[in-house]
PDB file of N, CA and C in Angstrom:
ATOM      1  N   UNK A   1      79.447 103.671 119.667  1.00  0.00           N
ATOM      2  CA  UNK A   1      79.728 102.336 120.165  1.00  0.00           C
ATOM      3  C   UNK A   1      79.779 101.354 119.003  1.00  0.00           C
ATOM      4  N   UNK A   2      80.266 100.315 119.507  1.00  0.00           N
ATOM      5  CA  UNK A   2      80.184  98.820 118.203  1.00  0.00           C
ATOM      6  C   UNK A   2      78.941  98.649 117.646  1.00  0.00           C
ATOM      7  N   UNK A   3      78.143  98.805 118.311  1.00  0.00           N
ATOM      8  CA  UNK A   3      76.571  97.870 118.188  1.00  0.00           C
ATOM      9  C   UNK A   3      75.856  99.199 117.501  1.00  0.00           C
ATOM     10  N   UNK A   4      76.317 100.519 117.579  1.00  0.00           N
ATOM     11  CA  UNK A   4      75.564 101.992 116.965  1.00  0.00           C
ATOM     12  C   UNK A   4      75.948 101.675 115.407  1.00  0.00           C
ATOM     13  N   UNK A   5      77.597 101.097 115.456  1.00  0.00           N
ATOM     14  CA  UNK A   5      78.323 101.232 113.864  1.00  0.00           C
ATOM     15  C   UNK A   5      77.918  99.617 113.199  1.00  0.00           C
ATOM     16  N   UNK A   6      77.059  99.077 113.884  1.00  0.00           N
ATOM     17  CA  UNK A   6      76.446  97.637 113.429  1.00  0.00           C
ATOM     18  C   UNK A   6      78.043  96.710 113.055  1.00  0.00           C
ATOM     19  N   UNK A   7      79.289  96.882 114.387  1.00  0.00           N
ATOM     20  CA  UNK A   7      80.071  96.420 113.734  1.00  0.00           C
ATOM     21  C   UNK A   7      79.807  95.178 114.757  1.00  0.00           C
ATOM     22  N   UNK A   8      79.651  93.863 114.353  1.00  0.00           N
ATOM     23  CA  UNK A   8      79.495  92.673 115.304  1.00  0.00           C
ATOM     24  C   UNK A   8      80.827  92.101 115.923  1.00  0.00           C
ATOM     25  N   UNK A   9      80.777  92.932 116.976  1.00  0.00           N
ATOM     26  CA  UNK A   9      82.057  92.483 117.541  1.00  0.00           C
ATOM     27  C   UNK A   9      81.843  92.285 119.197  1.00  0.00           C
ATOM     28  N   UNK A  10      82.484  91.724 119.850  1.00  0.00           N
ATOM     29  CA  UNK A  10      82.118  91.554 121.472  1.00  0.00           C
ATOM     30  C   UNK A  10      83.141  92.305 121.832  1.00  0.00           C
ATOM     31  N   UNK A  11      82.609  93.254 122.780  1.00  0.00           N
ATOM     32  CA  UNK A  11      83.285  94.477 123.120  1.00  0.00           C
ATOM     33  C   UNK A  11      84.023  93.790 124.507  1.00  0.00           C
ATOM     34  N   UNK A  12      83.909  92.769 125.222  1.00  0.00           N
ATOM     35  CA  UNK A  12      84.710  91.913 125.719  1.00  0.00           C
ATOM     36  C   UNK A  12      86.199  91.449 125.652  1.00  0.00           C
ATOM     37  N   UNK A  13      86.173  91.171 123.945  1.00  0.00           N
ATOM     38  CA  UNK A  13      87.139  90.539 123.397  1.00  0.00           C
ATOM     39  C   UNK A  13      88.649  91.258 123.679  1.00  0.00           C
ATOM     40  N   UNK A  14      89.556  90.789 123.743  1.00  0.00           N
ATOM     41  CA  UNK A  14      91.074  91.651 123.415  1.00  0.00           C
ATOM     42  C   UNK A  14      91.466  91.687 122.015  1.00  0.00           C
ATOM     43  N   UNK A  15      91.876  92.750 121.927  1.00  0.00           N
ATOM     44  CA  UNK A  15      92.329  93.616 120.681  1.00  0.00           C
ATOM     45  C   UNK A  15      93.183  91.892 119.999  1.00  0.00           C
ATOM     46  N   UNK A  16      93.654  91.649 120.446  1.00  0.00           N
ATOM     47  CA  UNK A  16      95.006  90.745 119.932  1.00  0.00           C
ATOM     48  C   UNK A  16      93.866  89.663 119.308  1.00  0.00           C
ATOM     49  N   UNK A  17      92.820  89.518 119.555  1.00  0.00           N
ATOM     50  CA  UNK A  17      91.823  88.332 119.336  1.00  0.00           C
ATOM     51  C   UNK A  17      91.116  88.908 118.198  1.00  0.00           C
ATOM     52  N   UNK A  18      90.790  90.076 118.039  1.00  0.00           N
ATOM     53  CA  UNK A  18      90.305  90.591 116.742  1.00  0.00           C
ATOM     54  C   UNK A  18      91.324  90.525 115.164  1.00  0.00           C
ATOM     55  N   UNK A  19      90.227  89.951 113.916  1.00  0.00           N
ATOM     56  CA  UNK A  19      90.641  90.139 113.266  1.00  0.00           C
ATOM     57  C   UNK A  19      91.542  91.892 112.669  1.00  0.00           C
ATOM     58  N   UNK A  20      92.785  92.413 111.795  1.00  0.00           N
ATOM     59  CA  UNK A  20      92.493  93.747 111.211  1.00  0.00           C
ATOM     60  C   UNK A  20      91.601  94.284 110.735  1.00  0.00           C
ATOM     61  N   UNK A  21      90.578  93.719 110.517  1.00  0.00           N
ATOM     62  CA  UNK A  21      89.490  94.537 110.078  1.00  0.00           C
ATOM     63  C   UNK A  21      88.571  95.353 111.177  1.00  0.00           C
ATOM     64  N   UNK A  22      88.674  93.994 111.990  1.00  0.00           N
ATOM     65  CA  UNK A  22      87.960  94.339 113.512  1.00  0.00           C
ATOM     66  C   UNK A  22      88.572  95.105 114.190  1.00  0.00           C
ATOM     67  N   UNK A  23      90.002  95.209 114.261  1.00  0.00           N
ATOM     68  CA  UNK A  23      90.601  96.356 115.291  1.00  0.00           C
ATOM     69  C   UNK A  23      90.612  97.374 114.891  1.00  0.00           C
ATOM     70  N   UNK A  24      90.522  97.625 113.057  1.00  0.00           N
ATOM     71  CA  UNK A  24      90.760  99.075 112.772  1.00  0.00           C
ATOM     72  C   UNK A  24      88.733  99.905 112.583  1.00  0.00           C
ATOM     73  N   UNK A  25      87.912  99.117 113.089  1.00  0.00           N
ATOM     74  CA  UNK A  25      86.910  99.387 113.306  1.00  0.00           C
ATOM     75  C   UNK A  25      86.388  99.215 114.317  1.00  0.00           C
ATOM     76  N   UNK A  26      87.459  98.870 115.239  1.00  0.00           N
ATOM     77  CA  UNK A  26      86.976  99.409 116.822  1.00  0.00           C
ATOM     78  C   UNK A  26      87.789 100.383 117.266  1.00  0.00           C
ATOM     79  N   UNK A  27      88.931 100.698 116.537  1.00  0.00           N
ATOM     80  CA  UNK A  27      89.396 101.881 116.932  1.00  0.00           C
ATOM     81  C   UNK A  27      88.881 103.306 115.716  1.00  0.00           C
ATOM     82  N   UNK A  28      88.150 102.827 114.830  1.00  0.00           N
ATOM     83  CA  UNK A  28      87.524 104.008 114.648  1.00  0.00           C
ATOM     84  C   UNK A  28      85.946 104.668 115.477  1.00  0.00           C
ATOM     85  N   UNK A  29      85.401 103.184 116.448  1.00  0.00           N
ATOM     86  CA  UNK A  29      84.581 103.992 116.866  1.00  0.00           C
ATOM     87  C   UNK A  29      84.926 104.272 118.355  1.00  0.00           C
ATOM     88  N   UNK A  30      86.328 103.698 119.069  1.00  0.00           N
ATOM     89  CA  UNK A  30      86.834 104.604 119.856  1.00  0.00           C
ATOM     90  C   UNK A  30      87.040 106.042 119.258  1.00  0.00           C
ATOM     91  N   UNK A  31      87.353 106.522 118.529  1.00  0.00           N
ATOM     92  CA  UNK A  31      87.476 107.896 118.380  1.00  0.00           C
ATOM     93  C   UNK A  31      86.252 108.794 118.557  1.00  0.00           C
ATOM     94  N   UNK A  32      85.277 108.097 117.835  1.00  0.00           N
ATOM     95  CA  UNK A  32      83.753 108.702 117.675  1.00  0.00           C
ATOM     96  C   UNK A  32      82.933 108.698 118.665  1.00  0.00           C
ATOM     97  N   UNK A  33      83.729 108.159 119.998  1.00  0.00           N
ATOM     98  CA  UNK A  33      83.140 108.011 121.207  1.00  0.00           C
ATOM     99  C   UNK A  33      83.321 109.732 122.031  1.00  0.00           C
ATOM    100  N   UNK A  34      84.515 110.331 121.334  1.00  0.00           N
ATOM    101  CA  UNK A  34      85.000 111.502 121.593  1.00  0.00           C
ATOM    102  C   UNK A  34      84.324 112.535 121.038  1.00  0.00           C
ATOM    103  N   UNK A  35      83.380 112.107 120.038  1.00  0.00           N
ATOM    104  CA  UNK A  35      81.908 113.436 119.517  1.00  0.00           C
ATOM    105  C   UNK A  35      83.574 114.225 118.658  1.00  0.00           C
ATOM    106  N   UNK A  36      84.441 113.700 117.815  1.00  0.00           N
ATOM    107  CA  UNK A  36      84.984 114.706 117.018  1.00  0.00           C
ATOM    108  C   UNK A  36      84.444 115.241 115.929  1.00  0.00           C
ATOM    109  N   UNK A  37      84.659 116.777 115.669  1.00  0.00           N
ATOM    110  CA  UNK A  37      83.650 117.236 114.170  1.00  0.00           C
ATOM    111  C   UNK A  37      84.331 117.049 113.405  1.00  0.00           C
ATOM    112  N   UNK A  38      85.538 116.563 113.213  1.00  0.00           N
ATOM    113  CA  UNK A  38      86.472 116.038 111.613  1.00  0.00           C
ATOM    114  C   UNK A  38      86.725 114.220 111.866  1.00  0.00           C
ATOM    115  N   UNK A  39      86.671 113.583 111.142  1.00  0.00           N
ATOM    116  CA  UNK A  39      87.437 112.310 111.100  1.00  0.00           C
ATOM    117  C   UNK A  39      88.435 112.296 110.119  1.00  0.00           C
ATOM    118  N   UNK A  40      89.574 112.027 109.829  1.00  0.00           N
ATOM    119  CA  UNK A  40      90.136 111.874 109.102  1.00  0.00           C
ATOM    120  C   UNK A  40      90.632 110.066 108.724  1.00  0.00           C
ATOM    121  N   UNK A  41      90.794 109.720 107.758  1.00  0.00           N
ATOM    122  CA  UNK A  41      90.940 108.015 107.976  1.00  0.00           C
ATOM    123  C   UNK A  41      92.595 107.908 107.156  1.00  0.00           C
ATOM    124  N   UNK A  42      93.627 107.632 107.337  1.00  0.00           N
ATOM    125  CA  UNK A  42      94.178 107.595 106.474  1.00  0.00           C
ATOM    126  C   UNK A  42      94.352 105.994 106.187  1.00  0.00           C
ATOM    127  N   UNK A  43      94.021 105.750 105.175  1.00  0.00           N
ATOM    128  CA  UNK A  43      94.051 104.080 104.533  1.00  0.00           C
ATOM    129  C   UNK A  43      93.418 103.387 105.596  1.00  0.00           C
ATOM    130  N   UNK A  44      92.110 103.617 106.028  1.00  0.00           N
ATOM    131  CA  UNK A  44      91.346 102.876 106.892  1.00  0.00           C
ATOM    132  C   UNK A  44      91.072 101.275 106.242  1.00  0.00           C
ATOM    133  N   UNK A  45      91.157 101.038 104.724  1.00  0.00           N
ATOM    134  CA  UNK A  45      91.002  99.824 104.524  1.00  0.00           C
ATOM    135  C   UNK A  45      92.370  98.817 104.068  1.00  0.00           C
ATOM    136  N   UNK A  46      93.385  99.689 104.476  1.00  0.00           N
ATOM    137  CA  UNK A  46      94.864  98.870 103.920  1.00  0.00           C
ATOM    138  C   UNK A  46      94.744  97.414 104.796  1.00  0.00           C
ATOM    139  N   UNK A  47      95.392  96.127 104.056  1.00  0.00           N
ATOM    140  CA  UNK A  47      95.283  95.098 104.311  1.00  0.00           C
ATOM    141  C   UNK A  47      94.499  94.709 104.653  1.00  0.00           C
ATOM    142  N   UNK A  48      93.113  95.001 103.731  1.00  0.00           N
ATOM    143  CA  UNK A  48      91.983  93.750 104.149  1.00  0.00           C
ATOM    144  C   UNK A  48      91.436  93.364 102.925  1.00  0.00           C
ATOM    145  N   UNK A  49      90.664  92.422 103.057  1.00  0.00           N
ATOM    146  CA  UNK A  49      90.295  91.226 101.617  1.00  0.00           C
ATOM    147  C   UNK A  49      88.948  92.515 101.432  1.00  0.00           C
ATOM    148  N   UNK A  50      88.874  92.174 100.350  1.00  0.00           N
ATOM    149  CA  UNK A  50      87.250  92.783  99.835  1.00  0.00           C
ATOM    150  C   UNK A  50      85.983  92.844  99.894  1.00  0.00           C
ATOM    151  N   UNK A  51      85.884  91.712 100.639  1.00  0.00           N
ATOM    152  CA  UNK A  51      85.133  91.614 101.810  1.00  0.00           C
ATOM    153  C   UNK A  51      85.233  92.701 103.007  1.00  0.00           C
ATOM    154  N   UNK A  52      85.875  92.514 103.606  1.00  0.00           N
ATOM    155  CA  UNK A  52      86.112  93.470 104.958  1.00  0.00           C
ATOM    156  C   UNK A  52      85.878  94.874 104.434  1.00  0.00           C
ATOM    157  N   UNK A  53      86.596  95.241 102.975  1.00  0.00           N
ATOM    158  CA  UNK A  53      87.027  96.580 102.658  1.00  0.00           C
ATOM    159  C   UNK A  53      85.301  96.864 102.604  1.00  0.00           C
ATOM    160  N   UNK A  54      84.608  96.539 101.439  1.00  0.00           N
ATOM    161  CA  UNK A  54      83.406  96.644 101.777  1.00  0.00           C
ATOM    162  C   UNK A  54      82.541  96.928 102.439  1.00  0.00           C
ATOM    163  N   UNK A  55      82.593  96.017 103.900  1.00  0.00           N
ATOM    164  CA  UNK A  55      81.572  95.955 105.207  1.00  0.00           C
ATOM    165  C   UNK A  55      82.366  97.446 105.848  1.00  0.00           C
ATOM    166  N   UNK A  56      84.166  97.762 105.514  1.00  0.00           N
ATOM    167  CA  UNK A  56      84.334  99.032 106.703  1.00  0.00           C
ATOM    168  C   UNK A  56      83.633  99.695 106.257  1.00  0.00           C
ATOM    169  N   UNK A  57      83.618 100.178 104.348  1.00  0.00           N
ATOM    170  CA  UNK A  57      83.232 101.029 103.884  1.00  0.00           C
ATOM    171  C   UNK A  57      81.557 101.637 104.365  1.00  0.00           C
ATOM    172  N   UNK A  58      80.792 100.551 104.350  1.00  0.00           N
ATOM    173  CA  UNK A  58      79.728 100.628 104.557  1.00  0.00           C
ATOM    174  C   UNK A  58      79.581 100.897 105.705  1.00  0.00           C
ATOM    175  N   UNK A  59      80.234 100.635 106.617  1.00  0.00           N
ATOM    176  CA  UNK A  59      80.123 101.194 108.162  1.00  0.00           C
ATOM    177  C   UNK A  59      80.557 102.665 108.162  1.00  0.00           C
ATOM    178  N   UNK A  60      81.294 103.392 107.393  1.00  0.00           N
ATOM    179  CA  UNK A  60      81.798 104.752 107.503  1.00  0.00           C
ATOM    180  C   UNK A  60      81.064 105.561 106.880  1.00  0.00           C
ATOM    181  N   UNK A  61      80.094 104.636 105.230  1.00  0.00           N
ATOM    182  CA  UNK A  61      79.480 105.518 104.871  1.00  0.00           C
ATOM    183  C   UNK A  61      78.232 105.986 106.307  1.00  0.00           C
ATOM    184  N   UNK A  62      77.718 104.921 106.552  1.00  0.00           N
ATOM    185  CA  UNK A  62      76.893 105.879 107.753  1.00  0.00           C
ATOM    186  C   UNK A  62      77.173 106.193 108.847  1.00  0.00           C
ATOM    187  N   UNK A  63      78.380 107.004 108.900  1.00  0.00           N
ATOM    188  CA  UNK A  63      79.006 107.502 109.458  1.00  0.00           C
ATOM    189  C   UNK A  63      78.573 108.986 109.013  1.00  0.00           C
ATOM    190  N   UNK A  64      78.330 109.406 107.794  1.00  0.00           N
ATOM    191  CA  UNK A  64      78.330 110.348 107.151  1.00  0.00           C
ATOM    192  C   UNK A  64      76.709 111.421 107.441  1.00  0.00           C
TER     193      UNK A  64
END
């Protein structure tokens, strides 16, 4: 879920209302909602400031 991957987001919200950073980290923990044993990311941080790239990163590392 959002709140497991400490991503602060209101699971309320519509996709169209989320920043890219926010949608491509709510659709990575839609996937993980599916218990898959591979993730694959391809350019999970394309188009975001360094900031964002950062906070995904850190959300995927504990992922690990």
């Amino acid at each position: 879920s959002l709140a497991a991957l400490g991503v602060p987001i209101d699971p309320q919200a519509e996709v169209r209302q989320l920043n890219v950073a926010e949608q491509q980290l709510t659709e990575i923990a839609r996937v993980l909602t599916k218990s898959p044993q591979i993730l694959l990311l391809d350019e999970p941080t394309s188009a975001l400031s360094d900031a964002e790239r950062e906070r995904s990163f850190g959300i995927i590392r504990r992922l690990r």
